[in-house]
Protein backbone atom coordinates (compact mmCIF):
# COMPACT_ATOMS: atom_id res chain seq x y z
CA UNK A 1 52.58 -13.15 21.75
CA UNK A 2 51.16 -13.95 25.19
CA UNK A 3 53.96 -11.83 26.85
CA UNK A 4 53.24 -8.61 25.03
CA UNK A 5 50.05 -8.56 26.09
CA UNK A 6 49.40 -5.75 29.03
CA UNK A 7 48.08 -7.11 32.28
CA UNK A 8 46.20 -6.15 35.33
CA UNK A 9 46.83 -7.74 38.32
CA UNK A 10 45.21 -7.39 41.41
CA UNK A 11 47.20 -6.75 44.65
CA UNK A 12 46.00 -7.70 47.96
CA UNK A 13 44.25 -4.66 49.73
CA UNK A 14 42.36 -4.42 53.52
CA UNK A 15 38.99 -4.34 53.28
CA UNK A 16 37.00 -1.67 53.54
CA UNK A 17 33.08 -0.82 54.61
CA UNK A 18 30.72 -0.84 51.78
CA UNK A 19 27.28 0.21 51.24
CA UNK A 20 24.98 -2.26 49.66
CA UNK A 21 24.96 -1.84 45.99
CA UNK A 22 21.92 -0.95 43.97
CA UNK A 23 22.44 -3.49 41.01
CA UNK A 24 19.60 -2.35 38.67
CA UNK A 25 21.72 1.18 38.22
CA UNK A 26 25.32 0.29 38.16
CA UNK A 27 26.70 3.58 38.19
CA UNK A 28 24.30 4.25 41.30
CA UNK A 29 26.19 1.15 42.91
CA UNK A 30 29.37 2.96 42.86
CA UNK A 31 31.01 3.49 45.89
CA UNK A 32 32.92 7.05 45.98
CA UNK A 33 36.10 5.34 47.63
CA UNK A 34 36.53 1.89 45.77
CA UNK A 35 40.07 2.43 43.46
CA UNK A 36 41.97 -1.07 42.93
CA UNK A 37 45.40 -2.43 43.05
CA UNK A 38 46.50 -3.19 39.44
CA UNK A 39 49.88 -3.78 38.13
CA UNK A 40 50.73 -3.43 34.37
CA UNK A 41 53.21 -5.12 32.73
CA UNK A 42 54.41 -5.20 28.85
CA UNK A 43 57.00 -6.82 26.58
CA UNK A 44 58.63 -3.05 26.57
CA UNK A 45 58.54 -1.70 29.62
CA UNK A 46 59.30 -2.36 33.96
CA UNK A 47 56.47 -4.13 35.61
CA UNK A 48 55.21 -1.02 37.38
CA UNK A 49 53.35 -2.25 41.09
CA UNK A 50 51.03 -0.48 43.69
CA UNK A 51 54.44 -1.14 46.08
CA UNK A 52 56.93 -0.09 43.99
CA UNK A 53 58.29 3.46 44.86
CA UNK A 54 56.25 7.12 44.91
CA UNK A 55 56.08 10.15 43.19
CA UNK A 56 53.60 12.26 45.58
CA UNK A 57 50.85 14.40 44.50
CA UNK A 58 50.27 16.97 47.28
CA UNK A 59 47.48 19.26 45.88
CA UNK A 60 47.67 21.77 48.99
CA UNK A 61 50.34 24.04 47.18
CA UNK A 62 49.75 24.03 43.47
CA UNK A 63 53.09 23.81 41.50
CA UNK A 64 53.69 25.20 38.18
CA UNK A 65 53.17 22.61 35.14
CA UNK A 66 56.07 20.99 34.80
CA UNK A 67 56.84 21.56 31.17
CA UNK A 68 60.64 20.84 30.28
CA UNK A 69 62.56 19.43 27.54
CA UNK A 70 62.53 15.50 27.41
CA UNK A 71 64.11 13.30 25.27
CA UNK A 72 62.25 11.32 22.66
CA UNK A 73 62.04 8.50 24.49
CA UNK A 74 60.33 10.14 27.35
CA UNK A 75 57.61 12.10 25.23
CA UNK A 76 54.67 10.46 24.90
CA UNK A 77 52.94 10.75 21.33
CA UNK A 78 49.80 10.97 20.47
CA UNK A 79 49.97 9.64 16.89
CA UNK A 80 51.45 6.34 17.85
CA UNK A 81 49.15 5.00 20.59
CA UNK A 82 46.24 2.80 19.61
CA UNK A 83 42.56 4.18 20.33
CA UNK A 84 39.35 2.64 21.12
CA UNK A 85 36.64 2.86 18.37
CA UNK A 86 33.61 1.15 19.51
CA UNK A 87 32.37 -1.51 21.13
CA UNK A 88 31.39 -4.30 18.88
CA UNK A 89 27.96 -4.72 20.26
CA UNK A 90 27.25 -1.36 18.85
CA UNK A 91 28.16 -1.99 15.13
CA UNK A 92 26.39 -3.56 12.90
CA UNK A 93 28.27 -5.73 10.48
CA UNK A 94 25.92 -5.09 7.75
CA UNK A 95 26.75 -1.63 7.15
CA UNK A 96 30.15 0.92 7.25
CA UNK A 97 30.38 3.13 10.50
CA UNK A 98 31.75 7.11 10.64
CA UNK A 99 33.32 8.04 13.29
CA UNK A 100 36.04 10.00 14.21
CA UNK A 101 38.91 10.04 16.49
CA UNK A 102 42.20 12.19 17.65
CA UNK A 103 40.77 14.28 14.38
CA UNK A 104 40.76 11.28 12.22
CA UNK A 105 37.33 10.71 10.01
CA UNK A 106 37.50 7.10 9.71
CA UNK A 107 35.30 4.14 8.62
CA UNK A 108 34.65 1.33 10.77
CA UNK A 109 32.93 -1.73 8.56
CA UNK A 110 32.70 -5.77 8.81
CA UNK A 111 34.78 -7.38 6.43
CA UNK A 112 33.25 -11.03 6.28
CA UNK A 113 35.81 -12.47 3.61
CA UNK A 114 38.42 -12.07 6.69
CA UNK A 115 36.08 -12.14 9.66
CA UNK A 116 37.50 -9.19 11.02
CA UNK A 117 36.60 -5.48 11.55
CA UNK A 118 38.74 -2.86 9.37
CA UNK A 119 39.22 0.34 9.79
CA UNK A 120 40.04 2.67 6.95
CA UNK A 121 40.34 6.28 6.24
CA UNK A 122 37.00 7.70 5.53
CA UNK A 123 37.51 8.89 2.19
CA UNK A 124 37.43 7.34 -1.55
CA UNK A 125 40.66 8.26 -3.33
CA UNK A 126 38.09 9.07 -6.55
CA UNK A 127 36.59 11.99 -5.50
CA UNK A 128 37.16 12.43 -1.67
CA UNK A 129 33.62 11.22 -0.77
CA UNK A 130 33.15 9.68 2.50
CA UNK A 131 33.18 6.10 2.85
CA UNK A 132 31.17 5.98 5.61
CA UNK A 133 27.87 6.92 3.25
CA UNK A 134 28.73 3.49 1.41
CA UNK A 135 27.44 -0.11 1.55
CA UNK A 136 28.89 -3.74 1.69
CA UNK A 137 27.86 -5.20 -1.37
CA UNK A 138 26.96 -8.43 -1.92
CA UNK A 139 31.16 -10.16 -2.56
CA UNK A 140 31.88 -8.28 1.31
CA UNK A 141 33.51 -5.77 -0.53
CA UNK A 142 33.43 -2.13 0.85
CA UNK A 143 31.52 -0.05 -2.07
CA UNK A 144 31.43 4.06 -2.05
CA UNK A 145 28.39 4.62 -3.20
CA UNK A 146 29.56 7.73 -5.46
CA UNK A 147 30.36 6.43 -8.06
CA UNK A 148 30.66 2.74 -7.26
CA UNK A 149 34.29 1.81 -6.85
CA UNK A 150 34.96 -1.44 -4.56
CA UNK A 151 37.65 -2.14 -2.02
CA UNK A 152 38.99 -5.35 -0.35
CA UNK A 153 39.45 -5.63 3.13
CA UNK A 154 43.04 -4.80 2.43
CA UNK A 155 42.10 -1.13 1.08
CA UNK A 156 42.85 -2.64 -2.51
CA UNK A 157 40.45 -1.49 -5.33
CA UNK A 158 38.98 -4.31 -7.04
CA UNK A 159 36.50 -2.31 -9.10
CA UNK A 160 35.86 0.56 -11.11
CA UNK A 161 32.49 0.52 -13.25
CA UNK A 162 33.79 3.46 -15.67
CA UNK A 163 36.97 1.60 -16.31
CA UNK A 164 36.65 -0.63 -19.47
CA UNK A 165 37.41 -4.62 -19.01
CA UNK A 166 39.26 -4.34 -22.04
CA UNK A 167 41.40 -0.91 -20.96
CA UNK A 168 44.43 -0.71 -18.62
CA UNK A 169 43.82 -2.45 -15.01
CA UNK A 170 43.93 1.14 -13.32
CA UNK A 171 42.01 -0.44 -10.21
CA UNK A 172 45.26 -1.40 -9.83
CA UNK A 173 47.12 1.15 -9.31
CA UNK A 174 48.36 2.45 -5.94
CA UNK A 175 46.66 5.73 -5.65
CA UNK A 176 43.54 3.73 -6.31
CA UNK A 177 43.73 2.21 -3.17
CA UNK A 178 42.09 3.22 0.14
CA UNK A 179 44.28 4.17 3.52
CA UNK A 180 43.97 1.09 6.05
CA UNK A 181 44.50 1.47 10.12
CA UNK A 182 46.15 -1.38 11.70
CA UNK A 183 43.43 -2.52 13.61
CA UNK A 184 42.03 -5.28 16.16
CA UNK A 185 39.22 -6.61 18.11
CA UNK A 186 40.26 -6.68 22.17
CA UNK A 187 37.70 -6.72 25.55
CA UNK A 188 35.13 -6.79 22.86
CA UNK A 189 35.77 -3.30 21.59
CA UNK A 190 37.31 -2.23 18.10
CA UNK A 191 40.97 -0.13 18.57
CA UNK A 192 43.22 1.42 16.05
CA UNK A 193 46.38 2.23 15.09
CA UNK A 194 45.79 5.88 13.31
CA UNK A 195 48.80 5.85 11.20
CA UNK A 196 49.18 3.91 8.00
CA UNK A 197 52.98 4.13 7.49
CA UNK A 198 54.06 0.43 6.62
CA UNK A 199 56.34 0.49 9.63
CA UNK A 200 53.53 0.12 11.41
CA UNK A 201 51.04 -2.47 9.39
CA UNK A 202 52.30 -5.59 11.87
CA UNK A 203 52.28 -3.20 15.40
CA UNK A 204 49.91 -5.32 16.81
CA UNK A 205 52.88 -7.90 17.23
CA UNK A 206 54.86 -5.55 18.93
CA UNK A 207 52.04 -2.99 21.02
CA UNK A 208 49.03 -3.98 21.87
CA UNK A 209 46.19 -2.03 23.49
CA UNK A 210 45.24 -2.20 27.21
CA UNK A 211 44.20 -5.14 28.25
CA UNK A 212 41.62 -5.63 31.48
CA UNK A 213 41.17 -9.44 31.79
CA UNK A 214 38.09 -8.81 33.58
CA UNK A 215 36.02 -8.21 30.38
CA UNK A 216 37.31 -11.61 29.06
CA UNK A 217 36.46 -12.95 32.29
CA UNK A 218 32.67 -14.98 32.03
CA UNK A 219 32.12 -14.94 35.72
CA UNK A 220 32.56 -10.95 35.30
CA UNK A 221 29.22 -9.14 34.41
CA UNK A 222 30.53 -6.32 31.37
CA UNK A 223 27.64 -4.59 29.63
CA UNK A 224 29.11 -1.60 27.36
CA UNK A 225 27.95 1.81 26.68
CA UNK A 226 28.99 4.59 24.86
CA UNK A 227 27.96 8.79 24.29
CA UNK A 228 29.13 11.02 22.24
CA UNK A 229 30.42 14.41 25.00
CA UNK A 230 30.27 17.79 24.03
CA UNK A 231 33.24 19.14 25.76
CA UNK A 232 37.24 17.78 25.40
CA UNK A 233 38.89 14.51 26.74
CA UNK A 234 41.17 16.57 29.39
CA UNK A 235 38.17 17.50 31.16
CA UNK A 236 36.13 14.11 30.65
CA UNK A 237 38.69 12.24 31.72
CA UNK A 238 39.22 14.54 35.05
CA UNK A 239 35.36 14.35 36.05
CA UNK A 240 35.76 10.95 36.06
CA UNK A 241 38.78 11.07 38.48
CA UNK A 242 37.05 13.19 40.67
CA UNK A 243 35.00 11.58 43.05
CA UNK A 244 34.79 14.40 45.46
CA UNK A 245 31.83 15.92 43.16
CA UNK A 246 29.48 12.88 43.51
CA UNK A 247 27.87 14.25 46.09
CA UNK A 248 26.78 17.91 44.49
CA UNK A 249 26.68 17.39 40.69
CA UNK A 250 25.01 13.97 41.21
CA UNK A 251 22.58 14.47 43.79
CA UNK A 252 19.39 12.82 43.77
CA UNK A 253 21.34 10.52 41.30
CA UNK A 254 24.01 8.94 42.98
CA UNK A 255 23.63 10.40 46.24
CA UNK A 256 20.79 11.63 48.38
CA UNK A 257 23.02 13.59 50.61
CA UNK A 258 23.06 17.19 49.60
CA UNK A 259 25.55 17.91 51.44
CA UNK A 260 28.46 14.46 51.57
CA UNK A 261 31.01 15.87 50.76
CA UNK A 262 34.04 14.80 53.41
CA UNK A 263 37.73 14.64 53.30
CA UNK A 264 39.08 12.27 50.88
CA UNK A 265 43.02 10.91 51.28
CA UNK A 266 44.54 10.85 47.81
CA UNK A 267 48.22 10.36 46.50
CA UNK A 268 49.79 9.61 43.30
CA UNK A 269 52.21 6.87 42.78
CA UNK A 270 54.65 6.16 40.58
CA UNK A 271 53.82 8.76 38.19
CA UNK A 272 56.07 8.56 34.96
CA UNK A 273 55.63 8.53 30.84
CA UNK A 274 52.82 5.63 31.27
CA UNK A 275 50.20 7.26 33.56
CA UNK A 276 50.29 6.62 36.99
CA UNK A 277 48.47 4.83 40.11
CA UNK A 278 46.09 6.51 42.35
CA UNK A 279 45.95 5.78 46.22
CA UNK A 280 42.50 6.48 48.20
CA UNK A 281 41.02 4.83 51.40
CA UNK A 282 42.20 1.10 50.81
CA UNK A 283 41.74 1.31 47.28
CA UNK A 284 44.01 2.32 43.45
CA UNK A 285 43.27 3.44 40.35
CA UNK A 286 45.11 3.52 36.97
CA UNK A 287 45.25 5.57 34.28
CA UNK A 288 46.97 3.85 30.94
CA UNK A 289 47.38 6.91 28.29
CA UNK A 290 46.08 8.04 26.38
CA UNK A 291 42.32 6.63 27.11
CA UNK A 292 41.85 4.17 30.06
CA UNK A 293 40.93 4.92 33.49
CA UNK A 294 39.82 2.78 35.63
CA UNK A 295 38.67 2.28 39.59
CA UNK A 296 38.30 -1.32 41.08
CA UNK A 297 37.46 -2.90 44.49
CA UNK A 298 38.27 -6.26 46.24
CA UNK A 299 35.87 -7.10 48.80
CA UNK A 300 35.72 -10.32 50.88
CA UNK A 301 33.33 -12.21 52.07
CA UNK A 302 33.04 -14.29 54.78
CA UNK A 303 30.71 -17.54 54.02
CA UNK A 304 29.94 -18.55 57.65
CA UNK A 305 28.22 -14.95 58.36
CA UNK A 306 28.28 -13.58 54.69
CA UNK A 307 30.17 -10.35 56.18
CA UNK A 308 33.17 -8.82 55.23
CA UNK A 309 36.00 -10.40 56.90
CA UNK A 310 39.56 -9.55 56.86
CA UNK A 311 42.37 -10.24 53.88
CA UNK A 312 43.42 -13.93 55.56
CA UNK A 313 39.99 -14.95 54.32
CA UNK A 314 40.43 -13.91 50.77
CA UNK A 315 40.69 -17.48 49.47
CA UNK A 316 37.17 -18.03 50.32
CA UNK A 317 34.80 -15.81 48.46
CA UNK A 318 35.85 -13.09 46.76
CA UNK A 319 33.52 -10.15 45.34
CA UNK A 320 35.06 -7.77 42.94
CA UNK A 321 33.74 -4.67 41.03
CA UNK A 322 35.84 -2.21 38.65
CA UNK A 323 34.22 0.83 36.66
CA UNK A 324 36.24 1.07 33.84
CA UNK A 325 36.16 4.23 31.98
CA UNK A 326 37.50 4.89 27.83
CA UNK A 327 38.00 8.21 27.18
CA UNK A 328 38.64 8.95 23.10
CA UNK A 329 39.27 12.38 21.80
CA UNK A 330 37.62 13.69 19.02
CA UNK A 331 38.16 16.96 18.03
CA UNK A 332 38.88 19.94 20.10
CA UNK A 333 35.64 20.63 22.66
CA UNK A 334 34.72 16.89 21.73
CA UNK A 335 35.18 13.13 23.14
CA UNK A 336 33.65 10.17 23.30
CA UNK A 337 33.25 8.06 26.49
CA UNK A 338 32.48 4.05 26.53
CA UNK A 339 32.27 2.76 29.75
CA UNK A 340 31.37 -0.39 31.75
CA UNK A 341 31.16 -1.75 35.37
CA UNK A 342 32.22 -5.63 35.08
CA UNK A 343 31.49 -7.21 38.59
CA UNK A 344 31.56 -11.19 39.63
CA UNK A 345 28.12 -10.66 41.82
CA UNK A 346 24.73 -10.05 40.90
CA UNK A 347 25.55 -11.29 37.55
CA UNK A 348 22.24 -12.96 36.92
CA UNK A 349 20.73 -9.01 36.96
CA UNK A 350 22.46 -7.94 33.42
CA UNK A 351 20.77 -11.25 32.08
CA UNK A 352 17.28 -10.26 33.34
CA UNK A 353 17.10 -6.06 33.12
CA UNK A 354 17.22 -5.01 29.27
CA UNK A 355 20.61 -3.03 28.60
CA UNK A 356 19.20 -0.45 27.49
CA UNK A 357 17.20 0.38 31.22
CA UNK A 358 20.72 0.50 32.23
CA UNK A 359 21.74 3.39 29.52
CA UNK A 360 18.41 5.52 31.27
CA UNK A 361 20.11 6.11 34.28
CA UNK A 362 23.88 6.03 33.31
CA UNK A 363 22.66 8.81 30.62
CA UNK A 364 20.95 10.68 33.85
CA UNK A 365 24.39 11.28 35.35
CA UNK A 366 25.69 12.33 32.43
CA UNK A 367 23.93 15.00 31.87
CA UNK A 368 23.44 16.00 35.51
CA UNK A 369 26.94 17.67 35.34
CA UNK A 370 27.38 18.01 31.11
CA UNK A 371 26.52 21.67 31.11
CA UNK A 372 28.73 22.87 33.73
CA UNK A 373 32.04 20.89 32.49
CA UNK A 374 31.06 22.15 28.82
CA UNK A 375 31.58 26.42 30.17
CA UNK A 376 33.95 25.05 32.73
CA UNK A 377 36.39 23.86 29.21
CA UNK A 378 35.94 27.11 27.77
CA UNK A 379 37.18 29.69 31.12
CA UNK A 380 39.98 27.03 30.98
CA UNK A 381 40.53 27.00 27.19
CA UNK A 382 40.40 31.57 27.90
CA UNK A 383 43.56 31.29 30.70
CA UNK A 384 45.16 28.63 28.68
CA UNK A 385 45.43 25.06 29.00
CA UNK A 386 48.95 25.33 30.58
CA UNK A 387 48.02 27.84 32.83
CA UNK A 388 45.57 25.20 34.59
CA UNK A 389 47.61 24.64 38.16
CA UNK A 390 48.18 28.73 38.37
CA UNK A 391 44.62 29.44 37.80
CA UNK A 392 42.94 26.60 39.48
CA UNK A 393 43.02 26.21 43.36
CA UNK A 394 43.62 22.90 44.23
CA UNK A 395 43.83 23.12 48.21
CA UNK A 396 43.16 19.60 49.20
CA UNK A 397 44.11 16.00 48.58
CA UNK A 398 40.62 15.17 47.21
CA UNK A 399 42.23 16.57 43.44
CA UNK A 400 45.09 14.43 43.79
CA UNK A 401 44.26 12.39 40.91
CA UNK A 402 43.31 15.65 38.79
CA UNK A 403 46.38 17.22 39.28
CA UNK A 404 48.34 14.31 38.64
CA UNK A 405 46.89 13.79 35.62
CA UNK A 406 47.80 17.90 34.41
CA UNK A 407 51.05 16.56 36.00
CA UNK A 408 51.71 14.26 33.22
CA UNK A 409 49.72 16.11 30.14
CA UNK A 410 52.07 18.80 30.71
CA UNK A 411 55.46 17.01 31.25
CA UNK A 412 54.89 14.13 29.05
CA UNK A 413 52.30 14.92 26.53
CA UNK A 414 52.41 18.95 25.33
CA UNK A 415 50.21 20.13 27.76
CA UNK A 416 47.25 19.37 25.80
CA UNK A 417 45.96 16.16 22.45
CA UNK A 418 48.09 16.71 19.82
CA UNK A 419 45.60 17.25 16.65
CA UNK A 420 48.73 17.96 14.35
CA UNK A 421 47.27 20.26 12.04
CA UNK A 422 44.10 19.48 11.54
CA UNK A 423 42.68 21.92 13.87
CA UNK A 424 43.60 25.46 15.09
CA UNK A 425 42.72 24.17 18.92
CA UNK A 426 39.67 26.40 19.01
CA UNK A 427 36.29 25.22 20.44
CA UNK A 428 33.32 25.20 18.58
CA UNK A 429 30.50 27.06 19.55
CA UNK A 430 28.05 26.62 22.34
CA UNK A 431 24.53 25.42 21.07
CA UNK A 432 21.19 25.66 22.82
CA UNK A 433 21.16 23.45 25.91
CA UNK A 434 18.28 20.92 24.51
CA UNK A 435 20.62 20.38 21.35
CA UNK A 436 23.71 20.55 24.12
CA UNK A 437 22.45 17.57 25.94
CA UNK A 438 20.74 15.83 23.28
CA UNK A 439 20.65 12.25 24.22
CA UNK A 440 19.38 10.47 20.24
CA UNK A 441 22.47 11.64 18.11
CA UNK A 442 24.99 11.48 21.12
CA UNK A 443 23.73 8.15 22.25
CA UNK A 444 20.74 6.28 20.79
CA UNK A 445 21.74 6.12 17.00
CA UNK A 446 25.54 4.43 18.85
CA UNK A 447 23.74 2.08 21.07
CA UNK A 448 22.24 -0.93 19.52
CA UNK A 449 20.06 -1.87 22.77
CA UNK A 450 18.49 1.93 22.97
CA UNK A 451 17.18 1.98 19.16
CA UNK A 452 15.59 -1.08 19.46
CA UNK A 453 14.28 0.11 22.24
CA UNK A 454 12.66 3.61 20.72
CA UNK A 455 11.60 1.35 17.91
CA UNK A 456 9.37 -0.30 20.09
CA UNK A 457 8.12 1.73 22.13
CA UNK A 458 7.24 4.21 19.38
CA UNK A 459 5.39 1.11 17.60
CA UNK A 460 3.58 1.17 21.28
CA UNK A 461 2.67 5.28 21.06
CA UNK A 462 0.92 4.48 17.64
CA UNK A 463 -0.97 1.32 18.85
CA UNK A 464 -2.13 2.54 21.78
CA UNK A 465 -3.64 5.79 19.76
CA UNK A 466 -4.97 3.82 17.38
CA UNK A 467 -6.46 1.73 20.01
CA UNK A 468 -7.88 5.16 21.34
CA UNK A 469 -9.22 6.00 18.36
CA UNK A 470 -11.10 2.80 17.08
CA UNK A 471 -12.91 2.58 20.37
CA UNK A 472 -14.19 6.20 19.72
CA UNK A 473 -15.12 5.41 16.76
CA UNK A 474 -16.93 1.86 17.62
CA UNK A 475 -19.02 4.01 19.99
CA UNK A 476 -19.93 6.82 17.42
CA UNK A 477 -20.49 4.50 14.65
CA UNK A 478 -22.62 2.17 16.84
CA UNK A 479 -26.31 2.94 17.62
CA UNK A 480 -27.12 3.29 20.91
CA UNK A 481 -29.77 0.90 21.37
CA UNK A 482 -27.47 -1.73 19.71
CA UNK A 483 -25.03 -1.38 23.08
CA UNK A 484 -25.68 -1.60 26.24
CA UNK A 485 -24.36 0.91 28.82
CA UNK A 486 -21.72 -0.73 30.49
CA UNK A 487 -20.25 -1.50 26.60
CA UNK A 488 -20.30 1.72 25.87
CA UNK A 489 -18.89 2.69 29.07
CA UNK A 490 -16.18 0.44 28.61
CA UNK A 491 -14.66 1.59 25.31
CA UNK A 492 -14.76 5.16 26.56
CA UNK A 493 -12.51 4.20 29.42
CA UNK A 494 -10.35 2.20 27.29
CA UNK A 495 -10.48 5.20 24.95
CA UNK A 496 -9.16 7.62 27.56
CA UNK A 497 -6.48 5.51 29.06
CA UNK A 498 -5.06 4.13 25.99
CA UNK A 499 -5.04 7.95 25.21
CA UNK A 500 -3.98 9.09 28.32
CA UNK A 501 -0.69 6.52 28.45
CA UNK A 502 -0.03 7.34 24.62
CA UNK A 503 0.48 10.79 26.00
CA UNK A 504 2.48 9.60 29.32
CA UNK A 505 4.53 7.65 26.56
CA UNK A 506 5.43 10.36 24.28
CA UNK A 507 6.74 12.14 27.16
CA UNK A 508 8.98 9.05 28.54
CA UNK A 509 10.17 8.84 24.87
CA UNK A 510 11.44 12.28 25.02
CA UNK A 511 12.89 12.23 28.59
CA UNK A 512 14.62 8.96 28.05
CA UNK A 513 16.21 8.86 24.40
CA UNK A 514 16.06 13.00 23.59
CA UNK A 515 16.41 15.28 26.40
CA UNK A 516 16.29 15.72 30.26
CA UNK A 517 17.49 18.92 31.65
CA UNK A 518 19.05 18.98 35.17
CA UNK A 519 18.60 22.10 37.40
CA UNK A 520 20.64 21.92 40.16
CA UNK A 521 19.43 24.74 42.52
CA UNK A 522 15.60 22.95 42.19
CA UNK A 523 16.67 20.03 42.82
């Protein structure tokens, strides 16, 4: 089983300089040219290395897609990949989950009979109603809440009310039962296999998802988060290759250089049916398809002087840091992002700052480019998704990593997510830019750590106006020869402050866990 499992491995770079990071913000720590050595390896496939030989990506004269007839065993397939769901310390095991994925509604719920998390289609084969509007009830047993029929962890139907005891076992029968996803628990996040052909009920002993030790690692910091992105996973998943637009989309952010933008050397290597390896500036990163991108860094330290030193000291203290980035799609003009930045430094400062102060300014840079890369999905969606390296000008070696990626979409993958037929490929509608960049249903109801957080600090809004209030009303109610001055006094400050930060709250509420518009040009 052990030699199945897909690893990273960590090659042996030069150092490079490094700015000091700011730990409280991790994506503010994020140096724009840290990418990490990695090899992969399966049970399957060629151990594929940082060394090995190069397929060049040289962005200065864009090519035409390379879309040509394969054979089956080079196409890559959408359907038989296995996706992330969510990470577990976002669900709660005491009630079923919705979400949906490559176009797939499923159900995500806590089966405690097996200790594991299933995954099923979301629908009841009674009457078609979701799932996901259920409840556990009290034998573990997944119940729609329709009309009450139950289901096993194994998508078996184990009860129907309106059936008589003394009738014909029709919970038994096979279109009774519920569609199950091969499914399974790995770096602490759910994944599925979304198709429920028997071939495929063991996969898990034959394909595994990506694996990225680090997060199993517990001298690795690895807090999660995840948001829900109103524009496709083509275009999420090239922003976040992109480093050259740190210092513009981000400013004030990430960056307080307006204008830090510089020359970046990027190459592709070994670019073939499993993603490929990025080169920059003494650094790699990988991209596994269909979801996992990810950037790392290996720097050195030298104990004697604490500076960085060269590779030969490598055996004495080594700092690493990798931003690892899941991109899931959706639906068309939809994706969903969970990321996290595990690091073996500054671990103690995930144990003291609340997650969810974290999610504030991850959520920040977000948004600070989401309204641009939603209109920038339609003009591309208008020329045509295949038509990307024609109509895009690509001059310079800073998009290597973006037009590798197009590279292999189009010669490997169709050019674009295969959604079979459940949708026509059109994009939905553009909403109003508060409901655009909401922040509550895209990230607050998914995050366990930022409701709790609203919870309370709503619970602090009311307290400190009722705090307001009573202290008006102890004045008005009191006769004034029955208080002195300075009591009086004293309530009616305490009356205008609590007040004045109930108001300052309500406003931090909204900024932090609804909406925060970005204007670039007044910035």
């Amino acid at each position: 089983m052990e030699a199945l499992r897909p690893c990273i491995v960590p090659a042996r770079l030069p150092t490079a300089s490094y700015e000091k990071p700011m730990l409280h913000l991790p994506f503010r720590s994020v140096p724009t040219s840290i990418f990490p050595p990695i090899r992969q390896c399966t049970a399957r496939s060629r151990v594929v290395t940082a060394v090995s030989s190069t397929v060049s990506t040289e962005p200065v004269n864009p090519v035409e897609p390379e879309v040509q007839s394969h054979s089956q065993e080079e196409k890559f397939n959408w359907l038989l990949q296995w996706y992330p769901v969510m990470p577990v310390c976002d669900l709660d095991k005491r009630i079923p989950h919705a979400k949906k994925v490559i176009g797939l509604d499923v159900v995500v719920w806590w089966d405690r009979n097996e200790n594991a998390w299933k995954v099923f289609d979301d629908m009841c084969p009674h009457r078609l109603a979701p799932l996901s509007e259920g409840r556990i009830d009290q034998w573990g047993r997944l119940q729609c809440v329709y009309h009450g029929w139950c289901f096993n962890g194994s998508g078996d139907c184990k009860f129907i009310p309106q059936a008589p005891p003394d009738g014909p076992p029709v919970h038994t029968f096979k279109k009774a039962c519920v569609s199950v996803y091969p499914s399974t628990v790995q770096n602490d996040i759910v994944w599925f296999w979304p198709n429920t052909d028997p071939q495929y009920k063991d996969i898990l002993m034959k394909n595994k998802p990506p694996y990225i030790p680090e997060l199993d690692d517990p001298s690795y910091t690895r807090l999660m988060g995840n948001r829900e992105i109103p524009y496709g996973y083509e275009v999420l998943i090239e922003n976040l290759m992109d480093p050259a637009h740190v210092p513009y989309a981000h400013y004030g952010i990430m960056t307080a250089d307006r204008e830090g933008g510089r020359p970046l050397e990027m190459k592709i290597q070994k670019l073939d049916r499993s993603g490929f390896i990025g080169k920059q500036e003494g650094g790699t990163s990988k991209f596994i398809p269909p979801c996992v991108f990810y950037v790392s860094s290996d720097l050195f330290i030298d104990k004697t002087n604490g500076s960085a030193s060269s590779v030969e000291t490598k055996k004495e203290v080594q700092r690493r840091m990798l931003l690892i980035f899941i991109c899931i799609p959706v639906s068309p003009g939809n994706s969903r992002l969970i990321w996290t930045f595990p690091r073996n430094f500054g671990v103690w400062v995930d144990r003291v700052v609340p997650r969810w102060m974290f999610h504030v300014g991850q959520n920040l840079i977000l948004d600070s480019d989401l309204y641009l890369l939603h209109v920038e999905e339609r003009k591309i969606m208008d020329i045509g998704p295949s038509n990307w390296q024609k109509a895009c000008f690509v001059p310079t070696k800073s998009d290597a990593c973006v037009v590798g990626f197009r590279k292999w979409l189009n010669k490997y993958a169709g050019g674009q997510v295969d959604w079979g037929t459940k949708f026509s490929g059109a994009l939905p509608p553009t909403p109003p830019r508060e409901q655009l960049m909401d922040r509550y249903w895209s990230h607050v109801v998914n995050c366990s750590s930022c409701r709790v957080a609203i919870k309370g600090l709503n619970a602090l809004e009311v307290v400190l106006q009722v705090i307001s209030v009573a202290s008006i009303g102890i004045v008005a109610a009191t006769k004034q020869s029955l208080m002195s001055v300075a009591a009086r006094t004293a309530l009616v400050s305490m009356a205008v402050i609590c007040f004045a930060a109930s108001r300052w709250l309500s406003h931090f509420i909204y900024k932090i866990f609804h909406f925060h518009d970005y204007n670039h040009a007044l910035r």
